[in-house]
Protein backbone atom coordinates (compact mmCIF):
# COMPACT_ATOMS: atom_id res chain seq x y z
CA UNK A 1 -4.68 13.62 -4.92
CA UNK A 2 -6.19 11.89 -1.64
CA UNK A 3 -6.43 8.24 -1.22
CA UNK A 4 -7.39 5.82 1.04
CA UNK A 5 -4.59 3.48 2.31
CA UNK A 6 -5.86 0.16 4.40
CA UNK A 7 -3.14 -2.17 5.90
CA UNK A 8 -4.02 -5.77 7.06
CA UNK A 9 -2.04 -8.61 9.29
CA UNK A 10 1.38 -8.40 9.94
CA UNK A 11 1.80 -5.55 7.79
CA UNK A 12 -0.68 -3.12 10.21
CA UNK A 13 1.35 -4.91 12.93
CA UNK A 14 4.38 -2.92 11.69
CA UNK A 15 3.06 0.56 10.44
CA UNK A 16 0.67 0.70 13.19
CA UNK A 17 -2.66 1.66 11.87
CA UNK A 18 -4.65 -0.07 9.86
CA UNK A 19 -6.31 2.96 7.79
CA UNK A 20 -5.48 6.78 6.71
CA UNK A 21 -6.07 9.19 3.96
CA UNK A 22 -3.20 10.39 2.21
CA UNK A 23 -2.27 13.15 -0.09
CA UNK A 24 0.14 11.98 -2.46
CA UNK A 25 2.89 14.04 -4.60
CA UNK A 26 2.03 14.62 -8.19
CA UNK A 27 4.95 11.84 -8.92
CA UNK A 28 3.23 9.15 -7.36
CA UNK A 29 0.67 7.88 -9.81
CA UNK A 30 0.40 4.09 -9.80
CA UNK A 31 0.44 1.29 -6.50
CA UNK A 32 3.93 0.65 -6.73
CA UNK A 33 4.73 4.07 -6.85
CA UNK A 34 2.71 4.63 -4.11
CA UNK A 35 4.26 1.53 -2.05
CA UNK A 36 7.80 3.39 -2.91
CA UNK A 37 6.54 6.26 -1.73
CA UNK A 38 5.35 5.24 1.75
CA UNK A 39 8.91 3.15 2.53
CA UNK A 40 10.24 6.79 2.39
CA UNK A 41 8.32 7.71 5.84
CA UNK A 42 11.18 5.03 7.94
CA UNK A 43 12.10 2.35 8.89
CA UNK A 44 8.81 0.33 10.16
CA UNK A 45 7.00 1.14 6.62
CA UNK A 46 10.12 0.48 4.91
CA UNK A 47 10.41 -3.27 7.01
CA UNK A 48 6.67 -3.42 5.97
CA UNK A 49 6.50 -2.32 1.86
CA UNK A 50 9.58 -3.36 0.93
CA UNK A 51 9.91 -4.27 -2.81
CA UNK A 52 11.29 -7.79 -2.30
CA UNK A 53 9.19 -8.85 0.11
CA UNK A 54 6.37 -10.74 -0.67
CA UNK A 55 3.06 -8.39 -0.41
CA UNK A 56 -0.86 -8.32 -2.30
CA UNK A 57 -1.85 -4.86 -3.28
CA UNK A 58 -5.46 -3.97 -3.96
CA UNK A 59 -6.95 -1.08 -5.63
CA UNK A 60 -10.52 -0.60 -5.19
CA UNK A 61 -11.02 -3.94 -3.28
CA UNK A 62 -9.49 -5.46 -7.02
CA UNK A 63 -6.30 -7.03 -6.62
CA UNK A 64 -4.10 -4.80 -8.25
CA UNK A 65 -0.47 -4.78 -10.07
CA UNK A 66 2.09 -1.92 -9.46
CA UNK A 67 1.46 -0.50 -12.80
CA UNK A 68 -2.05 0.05 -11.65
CA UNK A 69 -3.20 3.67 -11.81
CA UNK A 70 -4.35 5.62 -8.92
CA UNK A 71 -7.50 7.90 -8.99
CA UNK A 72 -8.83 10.50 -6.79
CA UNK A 73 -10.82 8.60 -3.89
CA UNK A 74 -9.36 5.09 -4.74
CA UNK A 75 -8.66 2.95 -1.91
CA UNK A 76 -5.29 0.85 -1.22
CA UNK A 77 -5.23 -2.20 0.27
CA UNK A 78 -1.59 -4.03 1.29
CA UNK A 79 -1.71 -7.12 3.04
CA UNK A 80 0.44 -10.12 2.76
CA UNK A 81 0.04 -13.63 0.84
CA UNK A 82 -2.96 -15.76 2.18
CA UNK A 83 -2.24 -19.47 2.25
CA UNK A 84 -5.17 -21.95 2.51
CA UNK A 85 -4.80 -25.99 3.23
């Protein structure tokens, strides 16, 4: 299946690009998955997706959990926290 991946702030910073398509294995069915999946392509994405660090996931422009399931066509949005004052 094919998705759309966008990457914003400091996390584009360290994957360098801010959009692809992807095709992703059969296994890889929900965000978090997905997230998993890209820390496998070294050390920059790993730095970037890493499970404990602090990161918002959207799916669809939707903020999204990790159990969220993918789709054909879907788009996936990581970026980090947004603070306000």
């Amino acid at each position: 299946m094919e998705v759309e991946l966008r990457f914003f702030a400091s996390v584009r910073e360290q994957v360098a690009t801010a959009h692809e398509r992807v095709t992703v294995p059969e296994h890889v069915g929900t965000v978090g998955e997905l997230r998993e999946w890209l820390c496998e392509r070294g050390d920059n994405w790993r730095a970037a997706l890493a499970g404990n660090r602090a990161l918002r996931m959207a799916l669809d422009q939707a903020v999204a959990t990790p159990t969220a399931r993918l789709h054909a066509g879907c788009e996936v949005a990581f970026f980090p926290p947004v603070t306000g004052g």
